[in-house]
Every structure is written in structure tokens, then in C-alpha cells.
Protein backbone atom coordinates (compact mmCIF):
# COMPACT_ATOMS: atom_id res chain seq x y z
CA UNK A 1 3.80 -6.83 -14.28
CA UNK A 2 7.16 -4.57 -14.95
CA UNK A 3 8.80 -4.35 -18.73
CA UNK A 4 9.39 -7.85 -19.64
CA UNK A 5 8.36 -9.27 -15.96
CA UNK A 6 11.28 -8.15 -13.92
CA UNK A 7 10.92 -7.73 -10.45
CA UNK A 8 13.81 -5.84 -9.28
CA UNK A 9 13.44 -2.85 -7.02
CA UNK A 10 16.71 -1.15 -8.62
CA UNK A 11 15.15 -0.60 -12.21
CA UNK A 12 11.81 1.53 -10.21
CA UNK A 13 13.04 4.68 -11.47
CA UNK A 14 14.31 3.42 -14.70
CA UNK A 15 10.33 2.14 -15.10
CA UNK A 16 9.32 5.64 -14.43
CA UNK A 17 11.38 7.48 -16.72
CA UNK A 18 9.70 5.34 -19.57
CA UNK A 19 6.36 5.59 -18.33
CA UNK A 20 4.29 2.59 -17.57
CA UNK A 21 3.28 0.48 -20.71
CA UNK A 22 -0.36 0.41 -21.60
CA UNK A 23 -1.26 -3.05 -20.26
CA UNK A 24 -5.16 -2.45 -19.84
CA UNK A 25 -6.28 -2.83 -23.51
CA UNK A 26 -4.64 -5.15 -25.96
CA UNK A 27 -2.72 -3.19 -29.26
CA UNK A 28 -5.96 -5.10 -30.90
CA UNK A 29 -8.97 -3.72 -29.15
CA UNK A 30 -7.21 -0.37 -30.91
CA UNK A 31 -5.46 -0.94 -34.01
CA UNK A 32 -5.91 -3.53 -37.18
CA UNK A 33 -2.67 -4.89 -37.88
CA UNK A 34 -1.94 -5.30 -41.30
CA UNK A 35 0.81 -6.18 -43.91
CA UNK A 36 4.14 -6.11 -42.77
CA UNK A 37 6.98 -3.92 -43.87
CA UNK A 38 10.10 -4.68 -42.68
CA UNK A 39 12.39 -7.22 -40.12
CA UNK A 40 14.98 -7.03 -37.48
CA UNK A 41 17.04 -9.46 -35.42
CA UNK A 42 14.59 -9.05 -32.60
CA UNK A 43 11.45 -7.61 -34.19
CA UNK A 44 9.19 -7.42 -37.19
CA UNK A 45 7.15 -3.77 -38.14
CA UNK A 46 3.61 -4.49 -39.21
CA UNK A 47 1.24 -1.12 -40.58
CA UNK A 48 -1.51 -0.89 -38.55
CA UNK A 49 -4.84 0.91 -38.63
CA UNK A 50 -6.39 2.91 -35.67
CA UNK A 51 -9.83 1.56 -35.02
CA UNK A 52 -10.96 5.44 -33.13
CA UNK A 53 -10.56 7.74 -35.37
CA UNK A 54 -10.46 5.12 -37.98
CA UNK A 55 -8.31 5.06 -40.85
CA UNK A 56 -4.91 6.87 -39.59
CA UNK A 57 -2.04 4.66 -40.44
CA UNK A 58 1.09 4.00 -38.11
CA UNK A 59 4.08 1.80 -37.91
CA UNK A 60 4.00 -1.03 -35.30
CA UNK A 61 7.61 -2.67 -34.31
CA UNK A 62 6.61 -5.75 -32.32
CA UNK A 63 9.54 -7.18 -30.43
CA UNK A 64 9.44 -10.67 -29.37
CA UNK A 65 10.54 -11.02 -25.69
CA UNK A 66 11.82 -14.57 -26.62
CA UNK A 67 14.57 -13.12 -28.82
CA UNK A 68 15.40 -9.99 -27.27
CA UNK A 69 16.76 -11.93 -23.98
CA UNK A 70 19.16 -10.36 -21.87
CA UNK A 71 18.99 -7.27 -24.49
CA UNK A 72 15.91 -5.77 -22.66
CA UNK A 73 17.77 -2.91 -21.77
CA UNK A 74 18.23 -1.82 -24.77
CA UNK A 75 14.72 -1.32 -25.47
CA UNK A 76 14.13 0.33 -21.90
CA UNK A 77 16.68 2.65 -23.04
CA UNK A 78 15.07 3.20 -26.98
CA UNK A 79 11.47 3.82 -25.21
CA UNK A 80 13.00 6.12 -22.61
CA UNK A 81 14.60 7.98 -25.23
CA UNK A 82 11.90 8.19 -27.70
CA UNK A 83 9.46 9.22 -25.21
CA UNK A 84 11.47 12.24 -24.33
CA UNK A 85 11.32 13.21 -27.73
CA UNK A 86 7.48 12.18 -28.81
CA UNK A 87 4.57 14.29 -28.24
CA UNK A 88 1.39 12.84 -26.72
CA UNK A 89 -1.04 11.60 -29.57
CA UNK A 90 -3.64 12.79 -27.64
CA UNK A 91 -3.03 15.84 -26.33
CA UNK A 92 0.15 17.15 -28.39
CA UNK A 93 2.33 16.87 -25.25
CA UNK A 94 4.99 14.80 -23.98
CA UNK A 95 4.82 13.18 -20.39
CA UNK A 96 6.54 16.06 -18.42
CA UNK A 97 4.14 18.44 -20.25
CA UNK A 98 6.73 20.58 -22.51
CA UNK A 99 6.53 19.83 -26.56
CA UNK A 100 10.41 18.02 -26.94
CA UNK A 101 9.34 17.09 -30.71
CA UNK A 102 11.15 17.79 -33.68
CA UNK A 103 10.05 17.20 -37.08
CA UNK A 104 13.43 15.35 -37.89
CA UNK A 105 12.83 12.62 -35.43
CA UNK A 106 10.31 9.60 -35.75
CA UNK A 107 8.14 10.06 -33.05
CA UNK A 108 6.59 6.50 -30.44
CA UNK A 109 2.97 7.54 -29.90
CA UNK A 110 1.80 4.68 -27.71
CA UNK A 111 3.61 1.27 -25.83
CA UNK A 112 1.91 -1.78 -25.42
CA UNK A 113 3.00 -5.28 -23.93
CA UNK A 114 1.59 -8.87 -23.65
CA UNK A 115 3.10 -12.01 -22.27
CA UNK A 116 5.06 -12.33 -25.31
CA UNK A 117 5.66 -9.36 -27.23
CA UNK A 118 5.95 -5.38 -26.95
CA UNK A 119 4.63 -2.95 -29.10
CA UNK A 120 5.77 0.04 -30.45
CA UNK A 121 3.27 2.65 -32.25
CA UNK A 122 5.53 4.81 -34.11
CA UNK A 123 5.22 7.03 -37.05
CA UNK A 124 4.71 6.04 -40.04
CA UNK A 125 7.61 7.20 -42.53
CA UNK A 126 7.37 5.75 -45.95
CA UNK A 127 10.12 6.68 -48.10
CA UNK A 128 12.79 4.16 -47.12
CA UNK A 129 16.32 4.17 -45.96
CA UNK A 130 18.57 6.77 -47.10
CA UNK A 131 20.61 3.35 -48.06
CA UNK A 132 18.58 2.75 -50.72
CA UNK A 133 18.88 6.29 -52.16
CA UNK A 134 22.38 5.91 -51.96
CA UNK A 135 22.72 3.33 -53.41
CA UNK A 136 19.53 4.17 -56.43
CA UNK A 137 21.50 7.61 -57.25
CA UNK A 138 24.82 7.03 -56.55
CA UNK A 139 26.13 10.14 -55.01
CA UNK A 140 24.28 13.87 -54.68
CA UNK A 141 24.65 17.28 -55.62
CA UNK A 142 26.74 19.36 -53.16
CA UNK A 143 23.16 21.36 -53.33
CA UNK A 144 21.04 18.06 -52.22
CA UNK A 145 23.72 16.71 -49.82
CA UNK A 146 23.50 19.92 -48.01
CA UNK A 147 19.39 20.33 -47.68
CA UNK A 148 19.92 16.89 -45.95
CA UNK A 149 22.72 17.28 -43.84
CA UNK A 150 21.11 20.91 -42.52
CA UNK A 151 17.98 18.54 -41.44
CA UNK A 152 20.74 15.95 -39.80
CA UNK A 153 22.27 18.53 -37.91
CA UNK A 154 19.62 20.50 -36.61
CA UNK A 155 17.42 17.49 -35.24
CA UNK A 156 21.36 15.80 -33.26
CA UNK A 157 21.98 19.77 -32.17
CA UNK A 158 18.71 19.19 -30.64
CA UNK A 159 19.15 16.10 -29.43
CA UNK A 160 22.49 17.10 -27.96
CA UNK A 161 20.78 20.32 -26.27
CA UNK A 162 18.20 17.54 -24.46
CA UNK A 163 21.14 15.33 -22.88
CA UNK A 164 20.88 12.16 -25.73
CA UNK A 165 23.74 10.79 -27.98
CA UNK A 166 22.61 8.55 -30.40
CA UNK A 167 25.49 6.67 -30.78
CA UNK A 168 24.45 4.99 -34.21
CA UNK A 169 23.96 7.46 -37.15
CA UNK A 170 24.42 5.85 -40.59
CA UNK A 171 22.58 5.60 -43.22
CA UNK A 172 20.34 2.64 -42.67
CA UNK A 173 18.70 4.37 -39.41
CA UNK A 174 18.19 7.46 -41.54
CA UNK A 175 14.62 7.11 -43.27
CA UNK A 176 12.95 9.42 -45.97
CA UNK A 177 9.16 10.68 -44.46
CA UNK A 178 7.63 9.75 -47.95
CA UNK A 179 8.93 8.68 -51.36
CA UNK A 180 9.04 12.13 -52.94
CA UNK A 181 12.10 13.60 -53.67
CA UNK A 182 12.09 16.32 -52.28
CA UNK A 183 10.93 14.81 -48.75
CA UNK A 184 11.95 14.96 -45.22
CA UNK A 185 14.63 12.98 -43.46
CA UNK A 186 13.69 11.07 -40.09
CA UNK A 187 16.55 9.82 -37.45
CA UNK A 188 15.13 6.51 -36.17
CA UNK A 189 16.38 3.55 -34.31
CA UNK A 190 17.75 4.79 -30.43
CA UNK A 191 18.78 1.43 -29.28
CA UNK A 192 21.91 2.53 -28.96
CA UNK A 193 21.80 6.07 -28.28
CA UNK A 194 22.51 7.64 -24.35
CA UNK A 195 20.99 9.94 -22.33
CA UNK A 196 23.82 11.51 -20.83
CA UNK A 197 23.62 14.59 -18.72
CA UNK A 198 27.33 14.58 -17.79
CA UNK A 199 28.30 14.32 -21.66
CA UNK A 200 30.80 12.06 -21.28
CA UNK A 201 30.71 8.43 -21.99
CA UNK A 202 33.28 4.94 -21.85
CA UNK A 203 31.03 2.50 -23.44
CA UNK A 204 32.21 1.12 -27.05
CA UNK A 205 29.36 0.96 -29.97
CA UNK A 206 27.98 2.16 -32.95
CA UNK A 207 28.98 0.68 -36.71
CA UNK A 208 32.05 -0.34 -37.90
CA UNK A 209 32.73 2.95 -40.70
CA UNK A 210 30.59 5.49 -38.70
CA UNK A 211 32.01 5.01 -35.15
CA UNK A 212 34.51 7.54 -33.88
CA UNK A 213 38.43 7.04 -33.58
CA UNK A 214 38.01 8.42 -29.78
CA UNK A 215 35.57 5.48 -29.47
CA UNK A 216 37.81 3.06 -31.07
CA UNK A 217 41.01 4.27 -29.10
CA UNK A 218 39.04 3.56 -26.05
CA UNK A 219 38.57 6.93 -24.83
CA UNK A 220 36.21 8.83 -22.74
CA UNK A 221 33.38 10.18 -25.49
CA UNK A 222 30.99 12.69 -25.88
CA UNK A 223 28.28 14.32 -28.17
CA UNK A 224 30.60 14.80 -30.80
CA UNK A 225 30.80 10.95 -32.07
CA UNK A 226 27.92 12.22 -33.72
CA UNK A 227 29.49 15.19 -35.76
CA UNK A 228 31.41 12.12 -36.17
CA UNK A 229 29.42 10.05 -38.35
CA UNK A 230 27.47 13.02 -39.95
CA UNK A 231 31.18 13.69 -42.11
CA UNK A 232 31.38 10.21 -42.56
CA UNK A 233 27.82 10.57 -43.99
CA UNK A 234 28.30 13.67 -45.68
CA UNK A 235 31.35 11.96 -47.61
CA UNK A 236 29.32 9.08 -48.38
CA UNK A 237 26.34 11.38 -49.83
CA UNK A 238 28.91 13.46 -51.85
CA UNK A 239 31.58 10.96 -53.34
CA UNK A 240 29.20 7.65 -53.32
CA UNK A 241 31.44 5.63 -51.38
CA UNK A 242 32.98 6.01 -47.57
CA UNK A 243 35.82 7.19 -46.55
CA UNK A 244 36.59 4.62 -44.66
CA UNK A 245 36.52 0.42 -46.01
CA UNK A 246 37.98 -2.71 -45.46
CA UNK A 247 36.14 -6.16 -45.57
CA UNK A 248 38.81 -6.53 -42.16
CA UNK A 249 37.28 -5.31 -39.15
CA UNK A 250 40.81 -4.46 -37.60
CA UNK A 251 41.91 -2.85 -41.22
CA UNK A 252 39.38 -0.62 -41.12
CA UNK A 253 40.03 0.58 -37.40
CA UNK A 254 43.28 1.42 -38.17
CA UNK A 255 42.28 3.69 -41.10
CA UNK A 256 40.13 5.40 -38.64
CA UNK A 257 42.12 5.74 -36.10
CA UNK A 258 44.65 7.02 -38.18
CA UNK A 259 42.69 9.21 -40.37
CA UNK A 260 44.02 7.36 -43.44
CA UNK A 261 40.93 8.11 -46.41
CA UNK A 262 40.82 5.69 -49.29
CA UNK A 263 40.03 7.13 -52.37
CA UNK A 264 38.63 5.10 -55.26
């Protein structure tokens, strides 16, 4: 049975590029799913426990089928991406047999599927949004702000150098490795994001005070709506507040589009 039980000939190649889903064991003949820690609007992540080795911990997003309806592409396209850019857990390499990790991204170790749901084993990262820091400290040190906009940077200028635009940087898909201060940041969530070889792009998305005035305006896009949002989010780290707000959707486009910053 294809992703989500389509039958259509057209999406073969698409079905290859994300490599097959495991559908000969069930997630539970592998892992013990535990407590859960965290929702979506079409899934729910759940820790889990491998069962061989036992004991490793990992990050399950289970996505109800029911729900996601006439979204599946979307997660065709966040599987395809993240398996370009996850490393076997087996054997340390990614389907086409090159290493594509980076220690910047979360990494999908294994895809599952049943009648109802679909499975994602994923990383576990444990120190939260970079939201919540936010909005805990209130703004950071030019010295801070910079360590974590160097680790931004580098893992998108990789990204970019692989053919994928993620579309949807902001700080609620940016996620601390651990609770230490001085940890890691981890880009998650590619539901959005493009894999683009001709680097140029038409299709409107991304979040209202991250997205791009050449977005907004309509116009053909490329890897730089990313550089984009990274100086929205390097404003946001530095001043404690964006650059751009207005409770009105159309307000706030305008201020974009016209480069018009508010300051408080």
C-alpha cells in the first residue's frame, strides 16, 4: 500500500525519493511508546524507547491520516526532505550513501505507517522552543545572539548548498538540543520547506512576521527568504520584540512590504 493508500502512477517517483515506509514490523514490535510531549493540528509527539538496543530515547510524531486529509503532500514533502538530510541509524549513512547530516538539523531515523497513522522517529531534542527562551529572557547579548545565529546560518547555507528552502524559519520551529544554556540549536519542522534545484519559486507561505516582502509582493522567490527571516530573528533575539507587528494581517504586510520597522 503507497503513503496514505494512493494509487496513482504519477506520484511513483515522488514515492521513491522518500523511500518506502517500513510497513513489515509495527513502530511497536520496536519501540515502547511513552508519555507524550507535545501537539499539533495534525499530530501528537510521544517519547519512545527502542526495544534493540534498549534504552535509547527518540521523539515519535504520529500523524493521524484522518486529520491530515488532502494535506498529505505536505508530509511527502517533510519526509523527502528530512531524509535527504538524516543519516541511516544503522549504518551512519543516508539512502544515496553520502553523509548529508548536519549537527544543526533534527535528524528522521526511521518511517513507519499503519491503516491509520504514520510515524516519524526523529531525534530527540529536549530543550524547547527558542520561543520560550525568548520569551523566559527577554532579549540576548549581542555575544549570545550571535553564537546562535552562526549555528542558524551555517546549517540554511547548507541547506541552500543541497537544493532545500525551508520556507518557515521562526522561532517556534527552532528547538534547543537540551536545556543547558549553553546548548545547541536544531532547525525542525520542513512541512513547508522546497527542494528546489532551479532556486526559484512562485508559491506563497511561511508566517505572517517572518515571510519575505518578495513573497508577499507576489514575486518569483528564492533561497534568500531565508536570510529573510534569520534578520527578522536576529532582531527579535536582540531587541525582544519584532520588527515587524500588527494584530491586522494586511497592516502588517504593508510594514513589510514597505520596510516600515516599529520601534517600541
Amino acid at each position: 500500500m503507497p503513503l496514505f493508500g494512493k494509487k496513482d502512477s504519477g506520484k511513483k517517483a515522488k514515492a521513491k525519493d522518500i523511500k518506502e515506509l517500513n510497513k513489515q514490523v509495527s513502530i511497536e514490535e520496536k519501540y515502547n511508546l511513552h508519555g507524550l510531549l507535545g501537539t499539533g493540528a495534525f499530530s501528537e509527539v510521544r517519547l519512545a524507547e527502542s526495544k534493540d538496543p534498549p534504552g535509547e530515547h527518540f521523539a515519535v510524531k504520529i500523524i493521524d491520516k484522518k486529520a491530515l486529509k488532502g494535506k498529505e503532500e505536505s508530509l511527502e514533502n517533510e519526509i523527502r526532505v528530512l531524509r535527504r538530510f538524516s543519516a541511516n541509524h544503522f549504518d551512519g549513512k543516508c539512502p544515496n550513501g553520502t553523509r548529508l547530516t548536519h549537527p544543526n538539523i533534527v535528524q528522521l531515523l526511521e518511517t513507519y505507517e499503519d491503516k491509520s497513522k504514520v510515524y516519524l522517529v526523529m531525534e530527540l531534542v529536549t530543550g524547547g522552543e527558542l520561543f520560550d527562551r525568548i520569551v523566559e529572557k527577554g532579549s540576548y547579548t549581542e555575544k549570545d545572539a550571535s553564537h546562535l545565529i552562526r549555528q542558524i546560518l551555517e546549517a540554511v547555507d547548507y541547506m541552500h548548498e543541497q537544493g532545500v528552502v525551508h520556507r518557515d524559519l521562526k522561532p517556534e520551529n527552532l528547538l534547543y538540543y537540551s536545556p543547558d544554556d549553553d546548548s545547541k540549536i536544531m532547525i525542525s519542522d520542513f512541512g513547508l520547506s522546497k527542494m528546489e534545484d532551479s532556486g526559484i519559486m512562485a508559491t506563497a507561505c511561511g508566517t505572517p512576521g517572518y515571510v519575505a516582502p518578495e513573497v508577499l509582493a507576489q514575486k518569483p522567490y528564492g533561497k534568500a527568504v531565508d536570510v529573510w527571516s534569520i534578520g527578522v530573528i536576529s532582531y527579535i533575539l536582540l531587541c525582544g520584540y519584532p520588527p515587524f507587528y500588527d494584530e491586522n494581517d494586511a497592516n502588517l504586510f504593508a510594514q513589510i512590504l514597505k520596510g516600515v520597522i516599529k520601534k517600541q
